[in-house]
N, C-alpha and C. Protein backbone atom coordinates (compact mmCIF):
# COMPACT_ATOMS: atom_id res chain seq x y z
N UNK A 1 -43.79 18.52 37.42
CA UNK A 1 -43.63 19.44 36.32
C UNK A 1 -42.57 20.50 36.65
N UNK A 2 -42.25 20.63 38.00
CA UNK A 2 -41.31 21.44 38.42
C UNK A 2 -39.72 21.47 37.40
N UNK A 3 -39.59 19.96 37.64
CA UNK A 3 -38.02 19.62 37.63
C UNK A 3 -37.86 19.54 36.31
N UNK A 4 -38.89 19.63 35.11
CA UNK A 4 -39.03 19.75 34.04
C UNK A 4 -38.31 21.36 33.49
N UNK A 5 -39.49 22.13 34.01
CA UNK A 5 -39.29 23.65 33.85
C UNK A 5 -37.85 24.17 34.79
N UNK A 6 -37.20 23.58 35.60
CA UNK A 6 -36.13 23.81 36.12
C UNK A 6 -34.66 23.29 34.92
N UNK A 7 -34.92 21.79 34.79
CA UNK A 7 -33.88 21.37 33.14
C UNK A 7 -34.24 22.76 32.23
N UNK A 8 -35.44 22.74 31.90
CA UNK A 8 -35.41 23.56 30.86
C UNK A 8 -35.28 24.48 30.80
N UNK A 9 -35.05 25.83 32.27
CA UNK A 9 -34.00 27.11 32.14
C UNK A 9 -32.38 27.03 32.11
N UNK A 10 -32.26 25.45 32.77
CA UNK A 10 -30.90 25.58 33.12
C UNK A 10 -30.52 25.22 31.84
N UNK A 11 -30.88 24.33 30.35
CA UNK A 11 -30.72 23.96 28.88
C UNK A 11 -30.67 25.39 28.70
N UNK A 12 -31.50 26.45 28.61
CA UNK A 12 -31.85 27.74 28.14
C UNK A 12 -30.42 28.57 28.65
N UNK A 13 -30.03 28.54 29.64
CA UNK A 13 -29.00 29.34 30.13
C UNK A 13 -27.67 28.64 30.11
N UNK A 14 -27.34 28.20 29.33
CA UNK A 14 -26.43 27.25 29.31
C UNK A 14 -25.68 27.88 27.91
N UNK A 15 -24.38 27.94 28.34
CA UNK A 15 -23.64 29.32 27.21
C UNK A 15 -22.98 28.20 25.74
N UNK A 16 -23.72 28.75 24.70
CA UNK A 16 -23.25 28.28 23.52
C UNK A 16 -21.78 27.61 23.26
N UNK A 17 -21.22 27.02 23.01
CA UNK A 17 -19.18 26.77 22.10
C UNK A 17 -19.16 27.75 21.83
N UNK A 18 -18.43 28.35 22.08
CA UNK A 18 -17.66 29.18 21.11
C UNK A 18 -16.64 29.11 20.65
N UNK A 19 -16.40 29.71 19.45
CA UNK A 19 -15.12 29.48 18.20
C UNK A 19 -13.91 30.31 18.83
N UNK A 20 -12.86 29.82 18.94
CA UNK A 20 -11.71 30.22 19.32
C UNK A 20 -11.78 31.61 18.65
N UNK A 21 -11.31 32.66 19.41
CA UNK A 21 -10.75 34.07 19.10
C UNK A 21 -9.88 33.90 17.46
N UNK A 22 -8.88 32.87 17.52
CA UNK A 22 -7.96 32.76 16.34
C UNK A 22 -9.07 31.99 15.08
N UNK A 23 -10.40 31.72 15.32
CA UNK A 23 -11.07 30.89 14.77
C UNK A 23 -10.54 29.42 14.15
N UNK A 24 -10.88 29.22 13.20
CA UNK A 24 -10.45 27.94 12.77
C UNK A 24 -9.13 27.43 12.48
N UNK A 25 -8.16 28.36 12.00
CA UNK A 25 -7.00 28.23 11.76
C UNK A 25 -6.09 28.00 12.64
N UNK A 26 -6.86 28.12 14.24
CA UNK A 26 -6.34 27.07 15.38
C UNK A 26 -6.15 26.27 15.57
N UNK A 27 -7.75 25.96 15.05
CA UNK A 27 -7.75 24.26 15.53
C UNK A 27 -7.12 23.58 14.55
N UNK A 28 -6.86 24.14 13.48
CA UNK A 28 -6.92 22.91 12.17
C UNK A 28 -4.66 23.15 12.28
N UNK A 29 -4.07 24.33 12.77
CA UNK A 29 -2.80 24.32 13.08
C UNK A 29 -2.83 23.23 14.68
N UNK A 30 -3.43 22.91 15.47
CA UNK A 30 -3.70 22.15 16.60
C UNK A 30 -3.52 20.63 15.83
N UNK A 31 -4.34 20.55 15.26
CA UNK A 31 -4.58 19.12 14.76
C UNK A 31 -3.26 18.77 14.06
N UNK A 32 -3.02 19.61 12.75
CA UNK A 32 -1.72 19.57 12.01
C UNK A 32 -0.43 19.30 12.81
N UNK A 33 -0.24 19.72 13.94
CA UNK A 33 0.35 19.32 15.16
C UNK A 33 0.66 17.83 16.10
N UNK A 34 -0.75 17.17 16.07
CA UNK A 34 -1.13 16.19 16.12
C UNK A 34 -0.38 15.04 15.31
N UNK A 35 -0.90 15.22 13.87
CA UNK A 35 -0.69 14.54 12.82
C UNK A 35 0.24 14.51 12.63
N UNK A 36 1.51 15.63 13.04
CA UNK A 36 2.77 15.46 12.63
C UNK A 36 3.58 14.82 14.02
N UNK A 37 2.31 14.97 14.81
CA UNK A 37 3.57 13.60 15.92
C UNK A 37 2.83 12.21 15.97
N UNK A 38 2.03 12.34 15.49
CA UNK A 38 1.72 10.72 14.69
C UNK A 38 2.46 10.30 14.35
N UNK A 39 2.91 10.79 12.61
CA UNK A 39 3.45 10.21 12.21
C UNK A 39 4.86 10.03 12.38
N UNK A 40 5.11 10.83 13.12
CA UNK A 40 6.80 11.04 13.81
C UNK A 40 6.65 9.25 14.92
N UNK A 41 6.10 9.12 15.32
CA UNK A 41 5.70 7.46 16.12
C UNK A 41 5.67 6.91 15.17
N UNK A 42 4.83 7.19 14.04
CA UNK A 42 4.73 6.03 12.90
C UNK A 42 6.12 5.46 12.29
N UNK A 43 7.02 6.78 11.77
CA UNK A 43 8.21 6.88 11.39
C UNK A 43 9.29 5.86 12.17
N UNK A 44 9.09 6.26 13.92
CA UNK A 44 9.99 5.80 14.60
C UNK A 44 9.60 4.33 14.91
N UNK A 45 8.72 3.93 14.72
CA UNK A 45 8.26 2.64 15.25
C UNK A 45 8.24 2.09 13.69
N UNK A 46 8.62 2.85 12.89
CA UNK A 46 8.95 1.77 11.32
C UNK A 46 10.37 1.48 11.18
N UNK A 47 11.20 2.49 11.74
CA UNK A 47 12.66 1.96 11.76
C UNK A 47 12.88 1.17 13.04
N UNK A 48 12.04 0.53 14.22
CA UNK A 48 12.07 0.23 15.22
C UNK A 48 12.15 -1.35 14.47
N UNK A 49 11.36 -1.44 13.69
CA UNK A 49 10.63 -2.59 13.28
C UNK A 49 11.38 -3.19 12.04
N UNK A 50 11.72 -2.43 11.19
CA UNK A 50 13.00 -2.37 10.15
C UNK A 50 14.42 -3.25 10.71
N UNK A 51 14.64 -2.55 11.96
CA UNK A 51 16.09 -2.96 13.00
C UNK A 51 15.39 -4.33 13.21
N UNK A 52 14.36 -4.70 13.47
CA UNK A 52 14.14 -6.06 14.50
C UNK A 52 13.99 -7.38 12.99
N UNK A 53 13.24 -6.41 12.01
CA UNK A 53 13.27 -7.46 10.88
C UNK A 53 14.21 -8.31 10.85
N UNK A 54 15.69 -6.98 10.46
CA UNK A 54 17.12 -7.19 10.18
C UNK A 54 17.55 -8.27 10.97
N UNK A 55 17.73 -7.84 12.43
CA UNK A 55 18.16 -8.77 13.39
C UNK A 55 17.19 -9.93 13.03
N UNK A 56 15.94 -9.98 12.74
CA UNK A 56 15.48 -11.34 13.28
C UNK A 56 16.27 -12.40 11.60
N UNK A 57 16.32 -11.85 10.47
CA UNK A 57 17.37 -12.76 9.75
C UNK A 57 18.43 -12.91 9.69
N UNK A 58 19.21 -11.29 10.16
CA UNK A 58 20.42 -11.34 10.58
C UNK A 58 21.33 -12.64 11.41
N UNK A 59 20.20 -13.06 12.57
CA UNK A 59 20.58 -14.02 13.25
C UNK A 59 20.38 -15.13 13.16
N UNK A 60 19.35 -15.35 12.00
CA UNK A 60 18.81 -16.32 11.70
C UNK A 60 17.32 -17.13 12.49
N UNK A 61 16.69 -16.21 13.44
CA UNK A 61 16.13 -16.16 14.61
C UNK A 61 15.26 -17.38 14.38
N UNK A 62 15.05 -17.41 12.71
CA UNK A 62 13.88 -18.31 12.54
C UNK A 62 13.80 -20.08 13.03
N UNK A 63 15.39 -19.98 12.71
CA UNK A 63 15.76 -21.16 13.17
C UNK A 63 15.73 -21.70 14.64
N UNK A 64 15.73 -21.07 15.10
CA UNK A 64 15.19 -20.90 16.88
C UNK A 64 13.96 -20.75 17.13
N UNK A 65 12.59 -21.60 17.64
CA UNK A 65 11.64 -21.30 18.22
C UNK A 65 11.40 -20.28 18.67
N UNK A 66 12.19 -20.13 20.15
CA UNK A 66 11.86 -19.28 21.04
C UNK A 66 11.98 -17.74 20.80
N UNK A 67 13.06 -17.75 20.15
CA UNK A 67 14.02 -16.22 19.50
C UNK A 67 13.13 -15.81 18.64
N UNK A 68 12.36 -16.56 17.77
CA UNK A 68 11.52 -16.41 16.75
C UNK A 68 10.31 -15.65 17.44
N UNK A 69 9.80 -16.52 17.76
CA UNK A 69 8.44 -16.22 19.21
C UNK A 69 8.70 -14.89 19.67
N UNK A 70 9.96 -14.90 20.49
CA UNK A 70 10.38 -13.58 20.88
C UNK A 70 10.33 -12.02 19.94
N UNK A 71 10.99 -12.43 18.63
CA UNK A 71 11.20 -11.39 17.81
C UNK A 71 9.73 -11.14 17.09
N UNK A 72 8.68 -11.94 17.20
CA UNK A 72 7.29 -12.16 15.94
C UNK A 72 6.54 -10.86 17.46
N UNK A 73 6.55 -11.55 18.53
CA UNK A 73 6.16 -10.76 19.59
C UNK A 73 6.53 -9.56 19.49
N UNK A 74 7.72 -9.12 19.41
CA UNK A 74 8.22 -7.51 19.06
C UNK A 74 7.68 -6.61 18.00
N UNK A 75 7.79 -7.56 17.23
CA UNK A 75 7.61 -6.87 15.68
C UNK A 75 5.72 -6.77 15.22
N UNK A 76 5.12 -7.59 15.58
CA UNK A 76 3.88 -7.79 15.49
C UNK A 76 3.27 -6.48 16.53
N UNK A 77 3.69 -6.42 17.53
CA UNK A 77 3.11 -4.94 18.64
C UNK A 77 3.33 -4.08 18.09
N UNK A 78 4.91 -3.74 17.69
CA UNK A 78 4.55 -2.38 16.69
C UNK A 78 4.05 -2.34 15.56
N UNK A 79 4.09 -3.48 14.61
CA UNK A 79 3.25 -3.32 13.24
C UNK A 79 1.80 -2.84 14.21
N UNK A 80 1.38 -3.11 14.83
CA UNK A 80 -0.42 -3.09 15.38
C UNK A 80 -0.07 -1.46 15.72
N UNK A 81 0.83 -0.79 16.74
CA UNK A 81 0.39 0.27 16.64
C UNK A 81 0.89 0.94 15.77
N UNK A 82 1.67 0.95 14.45
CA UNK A 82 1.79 1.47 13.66
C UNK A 82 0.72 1.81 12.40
N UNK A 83 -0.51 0.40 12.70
CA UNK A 83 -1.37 0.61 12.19
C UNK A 83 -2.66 1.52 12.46
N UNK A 84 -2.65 0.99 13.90
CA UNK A 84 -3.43 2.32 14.91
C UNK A 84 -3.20 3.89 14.59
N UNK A 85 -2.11 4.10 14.59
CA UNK A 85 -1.37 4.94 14.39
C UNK A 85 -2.17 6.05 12.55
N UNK A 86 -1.62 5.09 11.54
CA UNK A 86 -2.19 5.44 10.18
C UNK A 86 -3.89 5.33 10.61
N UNK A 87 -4.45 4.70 11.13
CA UNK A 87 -5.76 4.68 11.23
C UNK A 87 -6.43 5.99 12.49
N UNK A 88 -6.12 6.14 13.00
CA UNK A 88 -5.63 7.60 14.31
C UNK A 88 -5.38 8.63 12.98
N UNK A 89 -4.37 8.92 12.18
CA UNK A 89 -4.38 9.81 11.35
C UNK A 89 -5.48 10.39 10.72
N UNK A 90 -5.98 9.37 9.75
CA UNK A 90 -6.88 9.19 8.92
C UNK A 90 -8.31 9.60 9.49
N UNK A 91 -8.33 9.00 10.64
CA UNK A 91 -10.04 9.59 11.30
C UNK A 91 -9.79 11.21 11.68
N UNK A 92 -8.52 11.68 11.87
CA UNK A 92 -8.64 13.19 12.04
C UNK A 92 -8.19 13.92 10.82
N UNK A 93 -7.96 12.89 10.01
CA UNK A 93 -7.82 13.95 8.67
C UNK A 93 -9.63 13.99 8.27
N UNK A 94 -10.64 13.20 8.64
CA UNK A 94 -11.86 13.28 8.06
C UNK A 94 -12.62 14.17 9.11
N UNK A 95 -12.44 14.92 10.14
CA UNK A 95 -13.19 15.19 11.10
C UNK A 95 -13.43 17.14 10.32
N UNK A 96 -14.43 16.89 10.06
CA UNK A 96 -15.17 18.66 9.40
C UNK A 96 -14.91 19.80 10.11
N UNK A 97 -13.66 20.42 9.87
CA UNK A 97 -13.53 21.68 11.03
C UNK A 97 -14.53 23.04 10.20
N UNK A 98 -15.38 22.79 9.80
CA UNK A 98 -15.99 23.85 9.22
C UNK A 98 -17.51 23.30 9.52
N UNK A 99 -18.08 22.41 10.70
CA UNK A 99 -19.03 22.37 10.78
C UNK A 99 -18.86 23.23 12.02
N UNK A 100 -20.40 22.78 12.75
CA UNK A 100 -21.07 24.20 13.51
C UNK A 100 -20.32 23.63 14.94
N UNK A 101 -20.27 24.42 16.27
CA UNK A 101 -19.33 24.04 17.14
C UNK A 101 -19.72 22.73 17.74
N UNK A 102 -21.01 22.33 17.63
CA UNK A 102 -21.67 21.31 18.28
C UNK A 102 -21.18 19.91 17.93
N UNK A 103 -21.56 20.14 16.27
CA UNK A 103 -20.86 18.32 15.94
C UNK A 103 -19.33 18.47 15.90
N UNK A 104 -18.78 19.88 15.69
CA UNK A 104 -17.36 19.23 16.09
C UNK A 104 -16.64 19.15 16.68
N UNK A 105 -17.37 19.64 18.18
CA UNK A 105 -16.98 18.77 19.39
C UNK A 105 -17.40 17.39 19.68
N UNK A 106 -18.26 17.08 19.56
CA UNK A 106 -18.82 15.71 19.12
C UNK A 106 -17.88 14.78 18.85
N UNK A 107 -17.29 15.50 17.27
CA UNK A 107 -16.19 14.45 16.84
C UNK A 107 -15.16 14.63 17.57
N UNK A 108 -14.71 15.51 18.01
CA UNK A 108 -13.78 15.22 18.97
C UNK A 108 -13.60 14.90 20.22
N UNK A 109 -14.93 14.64 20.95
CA UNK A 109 -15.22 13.64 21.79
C UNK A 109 -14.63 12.17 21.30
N UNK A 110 -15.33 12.16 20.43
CA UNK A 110 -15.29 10.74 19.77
C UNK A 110 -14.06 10.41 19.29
N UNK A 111 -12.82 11.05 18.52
CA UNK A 111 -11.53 11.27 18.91
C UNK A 111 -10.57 11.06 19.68
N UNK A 112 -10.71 11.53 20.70
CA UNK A 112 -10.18 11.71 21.73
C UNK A 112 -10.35 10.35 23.24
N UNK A 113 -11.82 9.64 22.61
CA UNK A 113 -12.06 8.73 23.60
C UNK A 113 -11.51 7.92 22.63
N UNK A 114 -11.13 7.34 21.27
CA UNK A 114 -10.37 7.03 20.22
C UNK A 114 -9.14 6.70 21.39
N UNK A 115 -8.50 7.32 21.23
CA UNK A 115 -7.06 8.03 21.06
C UNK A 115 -6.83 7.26 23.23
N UNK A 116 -7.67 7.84 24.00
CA UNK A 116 -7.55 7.28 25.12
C UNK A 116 -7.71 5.95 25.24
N UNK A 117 -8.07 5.36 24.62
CA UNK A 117 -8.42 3.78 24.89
C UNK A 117 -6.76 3.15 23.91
N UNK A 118 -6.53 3.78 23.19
CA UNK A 118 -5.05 3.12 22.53
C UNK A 118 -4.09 3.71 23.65
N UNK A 119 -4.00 4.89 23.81
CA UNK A 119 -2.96 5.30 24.88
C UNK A 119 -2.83 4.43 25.75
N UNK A 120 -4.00 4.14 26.83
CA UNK A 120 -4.16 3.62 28.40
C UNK A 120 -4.51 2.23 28.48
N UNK A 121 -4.93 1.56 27.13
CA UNK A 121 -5.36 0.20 27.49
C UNK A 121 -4.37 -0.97 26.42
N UNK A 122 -4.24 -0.09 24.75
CA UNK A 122 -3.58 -0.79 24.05
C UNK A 122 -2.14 -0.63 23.87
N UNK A 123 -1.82 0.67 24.28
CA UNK A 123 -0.14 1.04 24.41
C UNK A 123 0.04 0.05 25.51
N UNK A 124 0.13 0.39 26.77
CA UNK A 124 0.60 -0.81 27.74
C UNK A 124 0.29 -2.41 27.30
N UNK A 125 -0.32 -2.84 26.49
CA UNK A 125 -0.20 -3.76 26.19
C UNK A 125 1.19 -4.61 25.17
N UNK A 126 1.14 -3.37 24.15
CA UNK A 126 1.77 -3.62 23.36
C UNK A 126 3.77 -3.63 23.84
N UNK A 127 3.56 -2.60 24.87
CA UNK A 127 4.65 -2.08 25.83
C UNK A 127 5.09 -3.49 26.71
N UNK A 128 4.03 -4.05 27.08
CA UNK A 128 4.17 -5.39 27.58
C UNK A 128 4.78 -6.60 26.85
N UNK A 129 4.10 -6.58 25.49
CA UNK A 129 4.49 -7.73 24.81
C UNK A 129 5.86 -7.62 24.22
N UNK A 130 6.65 -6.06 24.15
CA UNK A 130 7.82 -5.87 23.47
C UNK A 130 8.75 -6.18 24.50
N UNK A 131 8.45 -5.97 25.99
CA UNK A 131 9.25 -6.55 27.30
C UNK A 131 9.40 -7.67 27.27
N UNK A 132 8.30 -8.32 26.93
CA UNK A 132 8.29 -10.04 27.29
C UNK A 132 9.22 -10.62 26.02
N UNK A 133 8.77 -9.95 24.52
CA UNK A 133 10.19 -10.70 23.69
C UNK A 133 11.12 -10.50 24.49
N UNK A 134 11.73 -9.13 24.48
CA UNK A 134 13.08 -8.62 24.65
C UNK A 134 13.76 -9.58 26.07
N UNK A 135 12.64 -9.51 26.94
CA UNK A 135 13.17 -10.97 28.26
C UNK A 135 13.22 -12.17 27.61
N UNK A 136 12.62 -12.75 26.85
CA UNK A 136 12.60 -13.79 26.07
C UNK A 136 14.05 -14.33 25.37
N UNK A 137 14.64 -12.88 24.87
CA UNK A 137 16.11 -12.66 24.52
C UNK A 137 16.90 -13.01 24.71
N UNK A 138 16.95 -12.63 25.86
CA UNK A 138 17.96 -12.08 26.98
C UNK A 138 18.87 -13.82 26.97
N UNK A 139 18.40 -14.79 27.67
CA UNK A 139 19.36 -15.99 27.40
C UNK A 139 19.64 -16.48 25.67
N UNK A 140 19.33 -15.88 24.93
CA UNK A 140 20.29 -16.26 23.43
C UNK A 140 21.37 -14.45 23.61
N UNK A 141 20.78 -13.83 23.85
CA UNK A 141 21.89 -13.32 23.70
C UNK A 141 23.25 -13.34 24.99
N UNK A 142 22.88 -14.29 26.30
CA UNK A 142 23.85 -14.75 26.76
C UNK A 142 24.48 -15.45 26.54
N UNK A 143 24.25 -16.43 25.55
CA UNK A 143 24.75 -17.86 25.04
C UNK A 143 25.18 -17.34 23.64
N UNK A 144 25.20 -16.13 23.05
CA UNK A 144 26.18 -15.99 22.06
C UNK A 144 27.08 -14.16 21.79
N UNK A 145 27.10 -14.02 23.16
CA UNK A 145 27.60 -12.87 23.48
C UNK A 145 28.36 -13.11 24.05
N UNK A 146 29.81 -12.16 24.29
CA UNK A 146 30.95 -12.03 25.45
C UNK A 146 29.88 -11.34 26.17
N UNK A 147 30.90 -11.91 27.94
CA UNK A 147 29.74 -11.52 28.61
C UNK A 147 30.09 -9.89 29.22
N UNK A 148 30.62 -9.30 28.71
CA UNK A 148 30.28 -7.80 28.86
C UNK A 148 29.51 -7.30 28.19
N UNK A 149 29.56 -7.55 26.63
CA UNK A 149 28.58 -7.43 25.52
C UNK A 149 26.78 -7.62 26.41
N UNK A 150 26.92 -8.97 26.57
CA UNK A 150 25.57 -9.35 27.19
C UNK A 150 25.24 -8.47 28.45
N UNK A 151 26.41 -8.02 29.04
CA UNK A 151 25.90 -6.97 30.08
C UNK A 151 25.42 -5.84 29.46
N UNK A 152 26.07 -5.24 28.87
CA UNK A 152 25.83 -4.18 28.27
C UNK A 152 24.48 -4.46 27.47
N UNK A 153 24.34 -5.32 26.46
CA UNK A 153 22.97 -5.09 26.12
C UNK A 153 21.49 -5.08 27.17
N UNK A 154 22.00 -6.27 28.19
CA UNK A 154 20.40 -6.30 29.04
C UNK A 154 20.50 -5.37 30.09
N UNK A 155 21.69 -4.06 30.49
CA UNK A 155 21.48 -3.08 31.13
C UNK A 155 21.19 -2.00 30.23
N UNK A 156 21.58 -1.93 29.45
CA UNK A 156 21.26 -0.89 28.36
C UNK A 156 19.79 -0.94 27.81
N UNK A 157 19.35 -2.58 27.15
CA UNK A 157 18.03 -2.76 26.72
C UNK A 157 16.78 -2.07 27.94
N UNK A 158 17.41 -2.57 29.39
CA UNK A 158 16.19 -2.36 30.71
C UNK A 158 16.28 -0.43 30.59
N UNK A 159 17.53 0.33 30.55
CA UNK A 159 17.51 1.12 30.55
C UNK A 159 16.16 1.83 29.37
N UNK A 160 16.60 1.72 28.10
CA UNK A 160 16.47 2.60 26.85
C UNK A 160 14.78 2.02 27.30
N UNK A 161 14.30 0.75 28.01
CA UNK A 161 12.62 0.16 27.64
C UNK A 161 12.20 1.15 28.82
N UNK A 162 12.95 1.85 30.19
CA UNK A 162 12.44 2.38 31.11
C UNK A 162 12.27 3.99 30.28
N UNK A 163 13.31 4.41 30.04
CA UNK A 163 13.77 6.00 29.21
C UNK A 163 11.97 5.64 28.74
N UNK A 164 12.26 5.26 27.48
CA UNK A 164 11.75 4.75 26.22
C UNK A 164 9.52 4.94 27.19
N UNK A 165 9.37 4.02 28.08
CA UNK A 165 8.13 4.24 28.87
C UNK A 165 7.70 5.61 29.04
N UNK A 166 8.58 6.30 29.92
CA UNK A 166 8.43 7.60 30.88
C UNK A 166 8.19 8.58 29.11
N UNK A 167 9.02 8.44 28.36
CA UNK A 167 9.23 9.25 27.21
C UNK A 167 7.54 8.98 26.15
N UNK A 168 6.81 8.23 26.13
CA UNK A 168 5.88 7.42 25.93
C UNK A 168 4.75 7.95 26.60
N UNK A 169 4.64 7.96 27.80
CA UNK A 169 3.67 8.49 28.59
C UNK A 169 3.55 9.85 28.73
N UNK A 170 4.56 10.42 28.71
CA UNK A 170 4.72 12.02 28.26
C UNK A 170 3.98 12.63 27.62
N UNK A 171 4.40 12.24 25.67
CA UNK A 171 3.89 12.30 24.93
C UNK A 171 2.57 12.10 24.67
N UNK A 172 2.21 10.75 25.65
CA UNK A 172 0.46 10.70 25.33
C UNK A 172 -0.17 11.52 26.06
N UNK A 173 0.45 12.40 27.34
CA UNK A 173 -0.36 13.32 28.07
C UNK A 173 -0.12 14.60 27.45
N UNK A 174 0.58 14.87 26.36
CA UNK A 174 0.64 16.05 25.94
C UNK A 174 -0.05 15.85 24.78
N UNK A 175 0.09 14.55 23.91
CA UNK A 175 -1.40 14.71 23.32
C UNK A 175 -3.04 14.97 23.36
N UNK A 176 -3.20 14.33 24.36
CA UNK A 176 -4.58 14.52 25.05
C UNK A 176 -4.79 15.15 25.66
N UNK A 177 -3.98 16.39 25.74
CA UNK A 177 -4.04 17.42 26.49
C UNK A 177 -4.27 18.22 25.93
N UNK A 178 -3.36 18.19 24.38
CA UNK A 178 -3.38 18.99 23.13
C UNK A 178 -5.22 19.03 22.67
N UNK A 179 -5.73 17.82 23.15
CA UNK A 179 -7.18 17.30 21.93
C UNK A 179 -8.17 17.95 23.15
N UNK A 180 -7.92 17.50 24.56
CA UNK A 180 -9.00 18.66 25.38
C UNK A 180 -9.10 19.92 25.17
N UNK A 181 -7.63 20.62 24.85
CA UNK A 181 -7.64 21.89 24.34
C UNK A 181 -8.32 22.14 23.13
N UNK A 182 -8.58 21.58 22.32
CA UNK A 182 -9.40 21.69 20.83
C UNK A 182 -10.64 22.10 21.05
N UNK A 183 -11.03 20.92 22.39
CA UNK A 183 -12.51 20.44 22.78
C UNK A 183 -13.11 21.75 23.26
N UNK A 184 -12.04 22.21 23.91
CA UNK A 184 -13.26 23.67 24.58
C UNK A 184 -13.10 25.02 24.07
């Protein structure tokens, strides 16, 4: 009965949430923050996807298996997180910043473990599958490129996919950095 009455001073003494000093108009300028670099990814990964359309009729890709394969692989990863993305929006446009501090940390638990499992498990995936087209590439665009051209694209492509990572991972630690800050 001890360890009972011991939980239950330390539950008892255990200091309430409290509401940010700036109160709500923090969090909900925090979030608005959020949402507008959402959709700034959404944006950029729609003209990402726009360019690869182009190219993939531009070149006629369809007519090629592999090129095809290659380009469906590209374009299919970002349609998925572009959808993630609108769906990521949408659950924090519904999250109640006018309930009591309890459930809406809650939801932003729930948020935020959201948001970590696309960052750390489905971004690198998708990061993966846009490498493997783009290597996939790489011999059609040796076989119909001058070969400086072809240099230039597969040092440039390895470049802008390394930039492009580091720039990627950034962003997701300053998001979730942004959403722990909400949390407490």
């Amino acid at each position: 009965m001890k360890n009972f009455e011991d939980i239950k001073s330390q539950w008892e003494n255990l200091a309430d949430i409290q509401v940010p000093n700036e109160g709500t108009e923090e969090i909900i300028k925090k979030a608005n923050q959020l949402k507008k670099g959402q959709k700034i990814t959404s944006i950029v990964l729609g003209v990402t996807v726009g360019v690869l359309v182009f190219f993939f009729f531009y070149v006629s890709a369809y007519l090629e298996f592999k090129a095809a394969i290659a380009l469906i692989l590209m374009i299919a990863g970002l349609v998925l997180r572009i959808g993630i993305e609108f769906k990521s929006i949408n659950a924090l446009k519904h999250i109640n910043y006018s309930q009591n501090a309890h459930s809406f940390k809650d939801m932003l638990v729930h948020y935020y473990k959201k948001r970590f499992r696309t960052h750390y498990i489905i971004t690198p995936i998708i990061l993966l599958c846009y490498v493997i087209g783009f290597i996939m590439l790489i011999p059609f665009f040796e076989a119909g490129l001058s070969h400086g051209f072809y240099t230039y694209i597969k040092v440039s492509g390895f470049v802008i996919i390394t930039v492009g990572v580091v720039l990627i991972f950034k962003q997701i630690q300053k998001e979730l950095l942004s959403i722990k800050q909400l949390m407490e």
